[in-house]
Structures are given as structure tokens and as C-alpha cells.
Protein backbone atom coordinates (compact mmCIF):
# COMPACT_ATOMS: atom_id res chain seq x y z
CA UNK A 1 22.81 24.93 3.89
CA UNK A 2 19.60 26.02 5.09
CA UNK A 3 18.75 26.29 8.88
CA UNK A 4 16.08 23.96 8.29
CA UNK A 5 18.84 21.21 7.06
CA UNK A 6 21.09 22.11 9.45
CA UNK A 7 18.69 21.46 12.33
CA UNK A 8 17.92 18.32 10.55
CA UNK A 9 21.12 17.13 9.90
CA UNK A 10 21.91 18.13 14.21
CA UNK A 11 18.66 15.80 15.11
CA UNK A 12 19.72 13.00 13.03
CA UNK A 13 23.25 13.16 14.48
CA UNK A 14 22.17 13.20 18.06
CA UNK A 15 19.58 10.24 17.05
CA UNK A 16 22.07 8.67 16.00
CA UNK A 17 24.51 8.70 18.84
CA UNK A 18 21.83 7.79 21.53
CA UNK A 19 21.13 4.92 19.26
CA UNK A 20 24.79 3.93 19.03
CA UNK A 21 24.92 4.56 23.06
CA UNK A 22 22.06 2.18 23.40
CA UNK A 23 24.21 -1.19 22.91
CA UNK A 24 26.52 0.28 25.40
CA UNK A 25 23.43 -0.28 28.03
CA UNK A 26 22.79 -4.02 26.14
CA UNK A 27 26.16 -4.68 26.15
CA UNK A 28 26.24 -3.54 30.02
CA UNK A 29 23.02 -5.86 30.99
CA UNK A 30 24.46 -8.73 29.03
CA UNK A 31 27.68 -8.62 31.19
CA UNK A 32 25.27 -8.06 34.60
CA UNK A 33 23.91 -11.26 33.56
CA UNK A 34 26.49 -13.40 32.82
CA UNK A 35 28.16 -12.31 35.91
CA UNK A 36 31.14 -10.17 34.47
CA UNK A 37 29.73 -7.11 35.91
CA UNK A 38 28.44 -6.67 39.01
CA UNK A 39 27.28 -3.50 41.04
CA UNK A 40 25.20 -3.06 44.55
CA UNK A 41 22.40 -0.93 43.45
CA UNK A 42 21.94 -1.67 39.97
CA UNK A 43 19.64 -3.95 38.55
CA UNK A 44 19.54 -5.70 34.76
CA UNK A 45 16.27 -4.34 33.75
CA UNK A 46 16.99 -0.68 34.67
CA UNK A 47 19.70 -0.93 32.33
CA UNK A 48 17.38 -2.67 30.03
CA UNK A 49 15.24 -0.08 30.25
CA UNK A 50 17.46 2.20 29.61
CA UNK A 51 18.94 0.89 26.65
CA UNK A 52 15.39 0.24 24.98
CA UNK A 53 14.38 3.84 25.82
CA UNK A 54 17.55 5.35 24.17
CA UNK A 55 16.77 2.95 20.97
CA UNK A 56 13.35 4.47 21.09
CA UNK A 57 14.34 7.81 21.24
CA UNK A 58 17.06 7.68 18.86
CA UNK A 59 14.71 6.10 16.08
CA UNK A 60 12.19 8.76 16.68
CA UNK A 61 14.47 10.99 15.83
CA UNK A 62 16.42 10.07 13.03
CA UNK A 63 12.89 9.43 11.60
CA UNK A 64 11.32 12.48 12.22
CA UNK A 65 14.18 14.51 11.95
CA UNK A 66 12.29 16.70 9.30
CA UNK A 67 9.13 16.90 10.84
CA UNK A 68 10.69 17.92 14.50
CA UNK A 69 12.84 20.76 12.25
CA UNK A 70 9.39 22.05 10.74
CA UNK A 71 8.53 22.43 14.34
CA UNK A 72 11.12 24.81 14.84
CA UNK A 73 11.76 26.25 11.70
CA UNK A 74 8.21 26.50 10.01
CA UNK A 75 8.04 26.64 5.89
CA UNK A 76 8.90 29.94 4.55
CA UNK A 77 6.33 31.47 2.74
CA UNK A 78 6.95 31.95 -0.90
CA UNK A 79 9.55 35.10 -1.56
CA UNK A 80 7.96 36.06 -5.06
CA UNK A 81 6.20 39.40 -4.68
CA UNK A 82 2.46 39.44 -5.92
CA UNK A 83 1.64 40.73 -8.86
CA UNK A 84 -1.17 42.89 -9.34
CA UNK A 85 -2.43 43.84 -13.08
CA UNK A 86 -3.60 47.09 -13.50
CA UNK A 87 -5.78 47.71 -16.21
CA UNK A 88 -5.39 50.88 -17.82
CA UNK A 89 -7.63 52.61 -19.48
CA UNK A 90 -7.18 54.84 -22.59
């Protein structure tokens, strides 16, 4: 593997995990809510916010993943040496 797809492969990994730790928050508001879960300084749409901004984020990057790896690892130019013909003359 390539840096390039291992950088890849790391952004869509992390994507995915803030994703996945996005319904934690949803599941977290839903309890605040329904009155399971309670807590003094908390409020249901910080944790809303939360949750949509880690959806957000993790999208972003298991979409881009390529394009944010270009970023960092830009295209390697072509390895073949030029050629130059020489014409010789007799």
C-alpha cells in the first residue's frame, strides 16, 4: 500500500468512527428528553448540536477521503525518464 491509500484508508476510518459516535450524542438527547437522563448544565440541543456536527464531519470525510489525501500527499509525477532522440549524422 501506497501512502496515499494508507492516508485514505486512516481518514475514512476516523470518518467513520465520529459518524458511529454521533448516535451516541442522538441517543444521549433522546434520553434528555424523555427524562431518563438528566444533568444540571447540559442542555438537549448542545448535544444535538453536537451529534449533527460529528455526522457532518464524519461524512465529509469518508467522502473526501481522497481528495483531503491529495492534499497531503500530492500526485507523483510520472517516474519514466524522458527520452531524448538524437539524430546522428553520418
Amino acid at each position: 500500500m501506497t501512502p496515499f491509500v494508507m492516508f485514505s484508508l486512516a481518514l475514512r476510518i476516523i470518518g467513520a468512527w465520529v459518524t458511529f459516535s454521533a448516535v451516541e450524542y442522538f441517543l444521549t438527547s433522546f434520553n434528555m428528553t424523555h427524562g431518563l437522563y438528566t444533568s444540571a448544565s447540559t442542555q438537549v440541543m448542545a448535544i444535538v448540536n453536537q451529534a449533527v456536527l460529528h455526522l457532518l464531519v464524519g461524512f465529509v470525510l469518508i467522502k473526501f477521503a481522497p481528495f483531503l489525501a491529495s492534499l497531503v500527499y500530492p500526485a507523483e509525477a510520472s517516474c519514466q525518464p524522458s527520452v531524448e532522440s538524437s539524430e546522428e549524422t553520418e
